[in-house]
Each structure stands twice: as structure tokens, then as C-alpha cells.
C-alpha atoms as a PDB file:
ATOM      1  CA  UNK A   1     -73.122  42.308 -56.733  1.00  0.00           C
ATOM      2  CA  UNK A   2     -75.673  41.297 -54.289  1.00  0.00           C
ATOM      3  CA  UNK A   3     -78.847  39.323 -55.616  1.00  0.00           C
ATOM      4  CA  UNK A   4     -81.803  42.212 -54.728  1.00  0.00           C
ATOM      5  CA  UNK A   5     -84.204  41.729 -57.029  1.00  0.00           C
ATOM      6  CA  UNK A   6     -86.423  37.789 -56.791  1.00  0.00           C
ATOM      7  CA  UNK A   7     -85.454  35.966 -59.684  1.00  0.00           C
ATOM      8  CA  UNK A   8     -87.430  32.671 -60.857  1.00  0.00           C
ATOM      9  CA  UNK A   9     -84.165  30.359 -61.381  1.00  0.00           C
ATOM     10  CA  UNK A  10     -81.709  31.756 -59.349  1.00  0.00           C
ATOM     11  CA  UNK A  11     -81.586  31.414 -56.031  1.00  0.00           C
ATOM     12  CA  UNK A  12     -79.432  33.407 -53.123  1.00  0.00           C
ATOM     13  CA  UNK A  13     -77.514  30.470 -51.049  1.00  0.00           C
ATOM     14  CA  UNK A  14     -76.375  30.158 -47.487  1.00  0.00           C
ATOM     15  CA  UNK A  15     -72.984  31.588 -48.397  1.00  0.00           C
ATOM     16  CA  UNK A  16     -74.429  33.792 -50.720  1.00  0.00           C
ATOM     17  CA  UNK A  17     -76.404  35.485 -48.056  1.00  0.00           C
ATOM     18  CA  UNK A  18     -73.456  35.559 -45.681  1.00  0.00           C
ATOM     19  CA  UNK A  19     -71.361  37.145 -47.857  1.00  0.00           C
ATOM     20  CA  UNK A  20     -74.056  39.835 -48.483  1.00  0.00           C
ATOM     21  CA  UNK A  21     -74.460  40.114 -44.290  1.00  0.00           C
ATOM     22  CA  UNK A  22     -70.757  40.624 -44.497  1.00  0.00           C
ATOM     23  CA  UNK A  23     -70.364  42.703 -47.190  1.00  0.00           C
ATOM     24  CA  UNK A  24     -73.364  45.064 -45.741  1.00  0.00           C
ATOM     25  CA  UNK A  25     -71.208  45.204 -42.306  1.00  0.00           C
ATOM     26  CA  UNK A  26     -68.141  45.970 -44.068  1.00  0.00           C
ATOM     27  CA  UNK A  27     -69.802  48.988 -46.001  1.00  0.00           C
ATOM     28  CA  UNK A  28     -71.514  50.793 -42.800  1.00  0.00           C
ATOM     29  CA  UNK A  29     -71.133  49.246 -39.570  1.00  0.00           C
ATOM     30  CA  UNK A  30     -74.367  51.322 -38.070  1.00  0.00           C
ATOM     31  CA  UNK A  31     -76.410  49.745 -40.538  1.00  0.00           C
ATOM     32  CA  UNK A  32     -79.620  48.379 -38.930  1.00  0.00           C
ATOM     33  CA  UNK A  33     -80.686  44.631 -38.767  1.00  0.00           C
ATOM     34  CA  UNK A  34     -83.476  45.791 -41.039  1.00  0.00           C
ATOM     35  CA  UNK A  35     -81.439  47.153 -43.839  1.00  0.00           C
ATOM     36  CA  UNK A  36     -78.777  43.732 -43.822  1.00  0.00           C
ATOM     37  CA  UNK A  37     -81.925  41.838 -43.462  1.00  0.00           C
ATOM     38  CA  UNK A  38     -83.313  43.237 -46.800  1.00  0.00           C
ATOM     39  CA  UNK A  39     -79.216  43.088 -48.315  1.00  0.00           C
ATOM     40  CA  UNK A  40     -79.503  39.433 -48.159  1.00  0.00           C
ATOM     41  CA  UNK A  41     -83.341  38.838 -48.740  1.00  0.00           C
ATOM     42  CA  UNK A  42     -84.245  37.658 -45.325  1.00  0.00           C
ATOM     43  CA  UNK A  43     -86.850  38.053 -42.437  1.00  0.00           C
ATOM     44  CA  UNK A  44     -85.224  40.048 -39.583  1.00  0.00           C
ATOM     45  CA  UNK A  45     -85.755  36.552 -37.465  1.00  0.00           C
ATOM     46  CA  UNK A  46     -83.505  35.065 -39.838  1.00  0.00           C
ATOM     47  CA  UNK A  47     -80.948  37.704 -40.008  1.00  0.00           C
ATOM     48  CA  UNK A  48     -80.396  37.720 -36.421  1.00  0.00           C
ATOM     49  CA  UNK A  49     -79.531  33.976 -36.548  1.00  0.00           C
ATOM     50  CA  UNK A  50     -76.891  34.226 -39.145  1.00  0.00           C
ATOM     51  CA  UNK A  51     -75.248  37.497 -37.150  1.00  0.00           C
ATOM     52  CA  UNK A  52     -75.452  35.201 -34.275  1.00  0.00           C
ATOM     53  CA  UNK A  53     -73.798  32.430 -36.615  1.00  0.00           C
ATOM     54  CA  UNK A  54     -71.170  34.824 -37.872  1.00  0.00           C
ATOM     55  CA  UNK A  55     -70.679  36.245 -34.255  1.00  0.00           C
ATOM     56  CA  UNK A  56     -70.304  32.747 -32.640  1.00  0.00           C
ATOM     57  CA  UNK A  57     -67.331  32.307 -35.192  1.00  0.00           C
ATOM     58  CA  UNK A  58     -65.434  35.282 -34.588  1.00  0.00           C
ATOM     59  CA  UNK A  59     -65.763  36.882 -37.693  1.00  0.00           C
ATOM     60  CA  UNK A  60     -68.001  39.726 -36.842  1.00  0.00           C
ATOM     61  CA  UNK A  61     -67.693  41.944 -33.948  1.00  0.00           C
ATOM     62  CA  UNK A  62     -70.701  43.344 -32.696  1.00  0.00           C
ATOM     63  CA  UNK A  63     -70.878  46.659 -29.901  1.00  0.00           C
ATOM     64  CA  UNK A  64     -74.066  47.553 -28.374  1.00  0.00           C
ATOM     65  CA  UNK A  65     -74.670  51.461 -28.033  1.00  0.00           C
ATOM     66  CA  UNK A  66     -77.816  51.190 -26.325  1.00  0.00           C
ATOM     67  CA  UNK A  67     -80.971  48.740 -26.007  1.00  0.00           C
ATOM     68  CA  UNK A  68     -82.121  49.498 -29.643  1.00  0.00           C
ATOM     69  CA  UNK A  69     -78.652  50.322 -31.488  1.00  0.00           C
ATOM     70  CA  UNK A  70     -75.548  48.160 -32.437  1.00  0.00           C
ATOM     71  CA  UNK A  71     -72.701  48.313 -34.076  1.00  0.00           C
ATOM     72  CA  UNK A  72     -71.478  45.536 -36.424  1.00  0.00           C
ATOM     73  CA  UNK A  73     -67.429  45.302 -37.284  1.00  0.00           C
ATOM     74  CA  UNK A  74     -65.577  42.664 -39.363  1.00  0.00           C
ATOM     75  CA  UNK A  75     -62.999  40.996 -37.757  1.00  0.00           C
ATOM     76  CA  UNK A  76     -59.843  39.835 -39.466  1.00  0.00           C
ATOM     77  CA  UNK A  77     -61.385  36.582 -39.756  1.00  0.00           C
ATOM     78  CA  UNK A  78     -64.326  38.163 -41.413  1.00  0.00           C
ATOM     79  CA  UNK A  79     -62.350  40.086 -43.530  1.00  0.00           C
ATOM     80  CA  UNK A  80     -61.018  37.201 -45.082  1.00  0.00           C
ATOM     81  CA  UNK A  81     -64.301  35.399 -45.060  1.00  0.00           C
ATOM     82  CA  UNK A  82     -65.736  37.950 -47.137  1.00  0.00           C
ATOM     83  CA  UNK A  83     -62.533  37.832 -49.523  1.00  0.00           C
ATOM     84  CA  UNK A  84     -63.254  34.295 -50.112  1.00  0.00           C
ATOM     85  CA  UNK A  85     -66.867  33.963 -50.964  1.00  0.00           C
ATOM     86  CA  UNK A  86     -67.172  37.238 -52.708  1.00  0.00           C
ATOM     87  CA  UNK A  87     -63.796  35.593 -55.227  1.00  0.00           C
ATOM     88  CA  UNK A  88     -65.834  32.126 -54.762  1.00  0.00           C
ATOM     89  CA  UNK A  89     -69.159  34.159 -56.036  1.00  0.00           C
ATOM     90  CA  UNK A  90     -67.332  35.840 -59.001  1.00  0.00           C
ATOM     91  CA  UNK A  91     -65.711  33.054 -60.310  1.00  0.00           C
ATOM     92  CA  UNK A  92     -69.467  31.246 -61.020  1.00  0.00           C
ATOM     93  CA  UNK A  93     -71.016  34.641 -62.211  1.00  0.00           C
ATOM     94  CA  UNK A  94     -67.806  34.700 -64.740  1.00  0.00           C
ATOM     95  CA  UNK A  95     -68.476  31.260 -65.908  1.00  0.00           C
ATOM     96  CA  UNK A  96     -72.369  31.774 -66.042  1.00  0.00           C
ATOM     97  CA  UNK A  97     -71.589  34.775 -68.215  1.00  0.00           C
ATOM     98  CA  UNK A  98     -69.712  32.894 -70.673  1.00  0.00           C
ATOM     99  CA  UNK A  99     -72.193  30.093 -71.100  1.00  0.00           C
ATOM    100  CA  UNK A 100     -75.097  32.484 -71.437  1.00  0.00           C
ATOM    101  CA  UNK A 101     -72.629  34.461 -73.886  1.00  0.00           C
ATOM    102  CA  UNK A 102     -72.241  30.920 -75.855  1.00  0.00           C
ATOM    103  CA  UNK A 103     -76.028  30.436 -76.171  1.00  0.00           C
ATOM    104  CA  UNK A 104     -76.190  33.576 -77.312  1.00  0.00           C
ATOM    105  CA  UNK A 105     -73.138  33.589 -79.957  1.00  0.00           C
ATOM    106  CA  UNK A 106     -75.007  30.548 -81.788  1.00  0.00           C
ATOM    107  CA  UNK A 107     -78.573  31.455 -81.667  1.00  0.00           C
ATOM    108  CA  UNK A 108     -77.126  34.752 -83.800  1.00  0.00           C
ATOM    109  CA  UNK A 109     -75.300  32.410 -86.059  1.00  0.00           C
ATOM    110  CA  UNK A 110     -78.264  30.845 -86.821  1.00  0.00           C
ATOM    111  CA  UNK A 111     -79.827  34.092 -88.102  1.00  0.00           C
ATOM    112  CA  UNK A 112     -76.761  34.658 -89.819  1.00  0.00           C
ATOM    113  CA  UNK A 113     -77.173  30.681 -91.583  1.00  0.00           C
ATOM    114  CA  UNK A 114     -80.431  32.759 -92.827  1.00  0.00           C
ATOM    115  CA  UNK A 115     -78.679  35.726 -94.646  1.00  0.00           C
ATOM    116  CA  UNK A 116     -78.657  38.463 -91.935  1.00  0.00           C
ATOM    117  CA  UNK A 117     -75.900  40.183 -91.649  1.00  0.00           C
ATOM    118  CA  UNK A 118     -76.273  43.994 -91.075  1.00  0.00           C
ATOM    119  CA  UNK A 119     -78.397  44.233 -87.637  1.00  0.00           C
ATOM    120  CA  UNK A 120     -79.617  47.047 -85.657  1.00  0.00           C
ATOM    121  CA  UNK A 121     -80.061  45.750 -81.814  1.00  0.00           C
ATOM    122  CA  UNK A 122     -82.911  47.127 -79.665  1.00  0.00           C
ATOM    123  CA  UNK A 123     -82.168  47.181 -76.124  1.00  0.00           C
ATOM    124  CA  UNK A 124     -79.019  48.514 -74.878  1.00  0.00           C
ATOM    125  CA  UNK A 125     -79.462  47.294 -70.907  1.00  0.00           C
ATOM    126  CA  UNK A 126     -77.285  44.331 -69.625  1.00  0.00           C
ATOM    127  CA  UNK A 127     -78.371  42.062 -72.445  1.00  0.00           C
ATOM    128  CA  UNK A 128     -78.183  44.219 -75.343  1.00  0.00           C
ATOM    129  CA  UNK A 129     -74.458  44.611 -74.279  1.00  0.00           C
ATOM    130  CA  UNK A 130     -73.535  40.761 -73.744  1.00  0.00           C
ATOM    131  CA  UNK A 131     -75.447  40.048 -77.141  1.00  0.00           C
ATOM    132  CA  UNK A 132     -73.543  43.491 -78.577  1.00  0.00           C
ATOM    133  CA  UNK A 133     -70.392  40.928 -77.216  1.00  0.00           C
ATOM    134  CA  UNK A 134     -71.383  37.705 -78.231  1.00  0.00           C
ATOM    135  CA  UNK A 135     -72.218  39.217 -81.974  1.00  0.00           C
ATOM    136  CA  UNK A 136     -67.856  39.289 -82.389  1.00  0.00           C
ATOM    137  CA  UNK A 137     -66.817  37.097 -85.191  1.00  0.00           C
ATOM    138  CA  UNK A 138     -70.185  35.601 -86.040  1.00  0.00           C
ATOM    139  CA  UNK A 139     -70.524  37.651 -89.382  1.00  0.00           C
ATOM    140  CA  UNK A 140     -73.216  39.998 -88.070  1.00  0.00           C
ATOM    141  CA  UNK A 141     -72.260  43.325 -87.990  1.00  0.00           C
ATOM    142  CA  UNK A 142     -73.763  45.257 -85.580  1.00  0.00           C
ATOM    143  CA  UNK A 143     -74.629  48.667 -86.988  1.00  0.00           C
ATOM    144  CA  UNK A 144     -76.714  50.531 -84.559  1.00  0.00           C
ATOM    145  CA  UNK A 145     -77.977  49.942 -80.680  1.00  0.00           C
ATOM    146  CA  UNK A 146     -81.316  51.900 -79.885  1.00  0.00           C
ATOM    147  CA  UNK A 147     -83.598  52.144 -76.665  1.00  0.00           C
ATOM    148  CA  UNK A 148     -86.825  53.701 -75.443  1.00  0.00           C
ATOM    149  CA  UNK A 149     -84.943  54.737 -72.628  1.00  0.00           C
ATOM    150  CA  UNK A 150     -83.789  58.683 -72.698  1.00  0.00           C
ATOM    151  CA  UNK A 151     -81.458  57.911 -69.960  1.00  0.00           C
ATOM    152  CA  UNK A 152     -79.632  55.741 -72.031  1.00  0.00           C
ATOM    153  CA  UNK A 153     -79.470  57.577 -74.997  1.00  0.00           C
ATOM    154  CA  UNK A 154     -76.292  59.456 -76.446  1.00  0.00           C
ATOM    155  CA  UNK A 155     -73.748  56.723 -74.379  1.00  0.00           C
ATOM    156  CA  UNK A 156     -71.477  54.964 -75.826  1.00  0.00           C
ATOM    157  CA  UNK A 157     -71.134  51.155 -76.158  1.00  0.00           C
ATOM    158  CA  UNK A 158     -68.020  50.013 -77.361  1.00  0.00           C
ATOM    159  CA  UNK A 159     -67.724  52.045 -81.121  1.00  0.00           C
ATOM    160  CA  UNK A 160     -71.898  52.456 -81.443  1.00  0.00           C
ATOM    161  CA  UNK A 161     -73.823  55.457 -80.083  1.00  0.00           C
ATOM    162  CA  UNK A 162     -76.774  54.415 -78.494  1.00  0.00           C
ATOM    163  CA  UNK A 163     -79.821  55.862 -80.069  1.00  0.00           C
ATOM    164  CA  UNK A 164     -83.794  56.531 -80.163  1.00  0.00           C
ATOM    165  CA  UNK A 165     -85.380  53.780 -81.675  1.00  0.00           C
ATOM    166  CA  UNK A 166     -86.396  56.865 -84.870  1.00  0.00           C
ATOM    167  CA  UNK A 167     -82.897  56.003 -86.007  1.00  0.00           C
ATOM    168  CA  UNK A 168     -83.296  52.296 -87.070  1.00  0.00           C
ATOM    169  CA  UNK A 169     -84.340  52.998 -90.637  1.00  0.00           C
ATOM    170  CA  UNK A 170     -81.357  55.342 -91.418  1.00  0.00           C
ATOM    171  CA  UNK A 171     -78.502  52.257 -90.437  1.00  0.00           C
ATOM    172  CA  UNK A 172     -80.772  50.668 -93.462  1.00  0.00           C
ATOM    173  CA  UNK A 173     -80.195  46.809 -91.227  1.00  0.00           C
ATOM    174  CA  UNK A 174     -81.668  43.329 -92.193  1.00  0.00           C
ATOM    175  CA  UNK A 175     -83.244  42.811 -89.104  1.00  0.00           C
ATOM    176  CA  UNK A 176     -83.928  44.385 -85.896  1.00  0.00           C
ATOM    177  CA  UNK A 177     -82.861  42.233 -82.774  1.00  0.00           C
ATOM    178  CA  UNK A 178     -85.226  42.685 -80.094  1.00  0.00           C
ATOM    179  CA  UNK A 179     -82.333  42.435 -76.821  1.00  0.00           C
ATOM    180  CA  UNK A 180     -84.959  43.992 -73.934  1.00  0.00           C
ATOM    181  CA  UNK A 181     -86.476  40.529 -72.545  1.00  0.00           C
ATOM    182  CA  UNK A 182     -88.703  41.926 -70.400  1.00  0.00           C
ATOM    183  CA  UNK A 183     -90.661  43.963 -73.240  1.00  0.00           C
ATOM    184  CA  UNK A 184     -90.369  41.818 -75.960  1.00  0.00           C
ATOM    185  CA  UNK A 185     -94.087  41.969 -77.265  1.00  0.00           C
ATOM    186  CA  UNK A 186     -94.070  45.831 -76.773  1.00  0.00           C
ATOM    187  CA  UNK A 187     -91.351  46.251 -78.618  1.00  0.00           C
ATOM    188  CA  UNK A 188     -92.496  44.533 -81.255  1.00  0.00           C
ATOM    189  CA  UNK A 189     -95.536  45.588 -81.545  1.00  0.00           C
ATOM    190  CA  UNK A 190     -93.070  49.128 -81.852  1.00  0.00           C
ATOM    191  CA  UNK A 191     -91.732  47.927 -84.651  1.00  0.00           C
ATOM    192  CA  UNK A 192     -94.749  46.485 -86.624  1.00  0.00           C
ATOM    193  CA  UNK A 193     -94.650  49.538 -88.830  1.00  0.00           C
ATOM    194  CA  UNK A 194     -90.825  48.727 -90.046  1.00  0.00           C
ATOM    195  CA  UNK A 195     -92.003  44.961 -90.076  1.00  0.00           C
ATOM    196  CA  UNK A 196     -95.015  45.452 -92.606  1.00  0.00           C
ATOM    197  CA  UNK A 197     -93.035  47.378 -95.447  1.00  0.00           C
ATOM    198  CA  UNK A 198     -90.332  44.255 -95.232  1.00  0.00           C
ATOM    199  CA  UNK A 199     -87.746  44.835 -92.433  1.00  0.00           C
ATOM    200  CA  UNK A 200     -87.004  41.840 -90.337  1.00  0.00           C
ATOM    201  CA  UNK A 201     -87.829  41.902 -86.682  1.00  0.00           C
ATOM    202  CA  UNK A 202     -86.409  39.367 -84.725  1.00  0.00           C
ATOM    203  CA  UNK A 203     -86.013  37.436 -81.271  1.00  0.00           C
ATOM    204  CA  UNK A 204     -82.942  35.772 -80.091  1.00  0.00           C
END
């Protein structure tokens, strides 16, 4: 749930961060300043400011062992802080999902407007499944999910297997949608081969 990695357009808020704080506290009250510091993507400095924040307004409870340990609790109040943001948090995620899920419905609707229908998606991470989602009742059918990735292959998503890219030309597809992001151009370049004797490869 909590925002770890640095993304470009998203960007952890106030509340965000205090509701990772929290969360951190709730999930191991010996956890060092250090560790909640790096839960909610901020310099130590900072972090002791917001405990002091959260302190000040009763909603954590914080024990001092000895000069270099402490021990964080969540009050009631807390409790119900964290209750509040993290349903506050969800319900934007939720409605992010559904507009990226919209974007993503019509851009495959317009490569069904050019005569694809049977599609083999490559990529089977967190994208490949909301496309794999989005793809219901726009006339593509979906007929095989492959990835790179061994650790992926041989689970399940929704009624497809997901495979070893070696697969693609046995599902016999129109196209090949390239659903990894990150390696678009390597995957491509993958696929050349199945590109040059007339297999479509495309991009969302």
C-alpha cells in the first residue's frame, strides 16, 4: 500500500506519509526511526517532526527503553486516524484504477477499429493484468499472457496460463500487445523475428 518506490507523477502527501508513519507503528512498535523514516520516504530530521506532530495530538504513544531505543504505540485516537486515511487513500487509488482502466479499454478498441481481434499480451505484471481487465467486452479476445519472467510462469490469471514468451506462435494471435512499460523497446526488439514474417506487434 505504501508509496516505496520514487515515481515521476505521483507524489506521497502529508497525510499520505502519516498514514504510512502510522501504519509502520501499528505493524511493529520497536521499529526504529530509520526504518518509518524510509516507510514514508523521509529524512530521519523529518520523521522525528511528524512523530512529534502525531505525539503532540495524542494519537501515538511513545515509551523510551533507554537513550537510543523507543517504543512507538497507537493510541485509540491513532487507531482511528489510521482507519480514516488508509479508507481516504483507497478510495482515490480505486478511482485512479478505473480511469487508467478507461484509457486503457479504448486505446484497445482502437486496435480492434483496425481488425485485431485474437491477441496474445506480453507482460503479465500489474499492467498486463489491468489491460488483461480492461480487454472485457471490447471484442479482443485475449488468448495467451506470456513473460520473460520464470517466476511468473505457470500462474494463473483469471482462465489464461501464463507462459514463456516460445508459446506466442502456437495461440496463432493478430498481434502481440507489448503490456511491460518499462521494457518496451526490449521486448520488441524480442519479437522482431515474429514481426518480420507478418505478426503484428503492438503498443498500447
Amino acid at each position: 500500500m505504501m508509496l516505496r518506490r520514487k515515481y515521476r507523477f505521483i507524489r506521497p502527501s502529508s497525510e499520505y506519509r502519516e498514514l504510512a508513519i502510522l501504519t509502520g507503528i501499528a505493524l511493529n512498535s520497536r521499529a526504529s526511526q530509520r526504518s518509518l523514516a524510509r516507510e514514508a520516504s523521509l529524512s530521519v530530521a523529518v520523521l522525528h517532526e511528524y512523530v512529534d506532530d502525531l505525539t503532540s495530538r495524542g494519537l501515538v504513544e511513545v515509551e523510551e527503553e533507554n537513550a537510543r531505543s523507543y517504543r512507538y504505540r497507537l493510541s485509540p485516537l491513532g487507531e482511528a486516524r489510521r482507519d480514516e486515511l488508509f479508507f481516504a487513500v483507497s478510495r482515490e487509488v480505486i478511482q485512479f484504477y478505473g480511469q487508467v482502466k478507461s484509457e486503457f479499454r479504448r486505446r484497445l478498441e482502437d486496435h480492434v477499429a483496425s481488425g485485431v481481434r485474437r491477441v496474445v499480451l506480453f507482460g503479465a505484471a500489474e499492467t498486463g493484468e489491468l489491460v488483461w481487465a480492461a480487454s472485457r467486452g471490447t471484442g479482443l479476445e485475449v488468448v495467451g499472457i506470456v513473460d520473460s519472467d520464470p517466476a511468473r510462469q505457470g500462474r494463473r490469471l483469471g482462465d489464461l496460463t501464463i507462459e514463456p514468451p516460445a508459446s506466442i506462435p502456437a495461440h496463432a494471435p493478430d498481434a502481440v500487445i507489448i503490456t511491460s512499460f518499462g521494457h518496451m523497446d526490449e521486448i520488441h526488439d524480442q519479437l522482431r523475428p515474429l514481426e518480420e514474417r507478418g505478426l503484428r506487434v503492438l503498443r498500447l
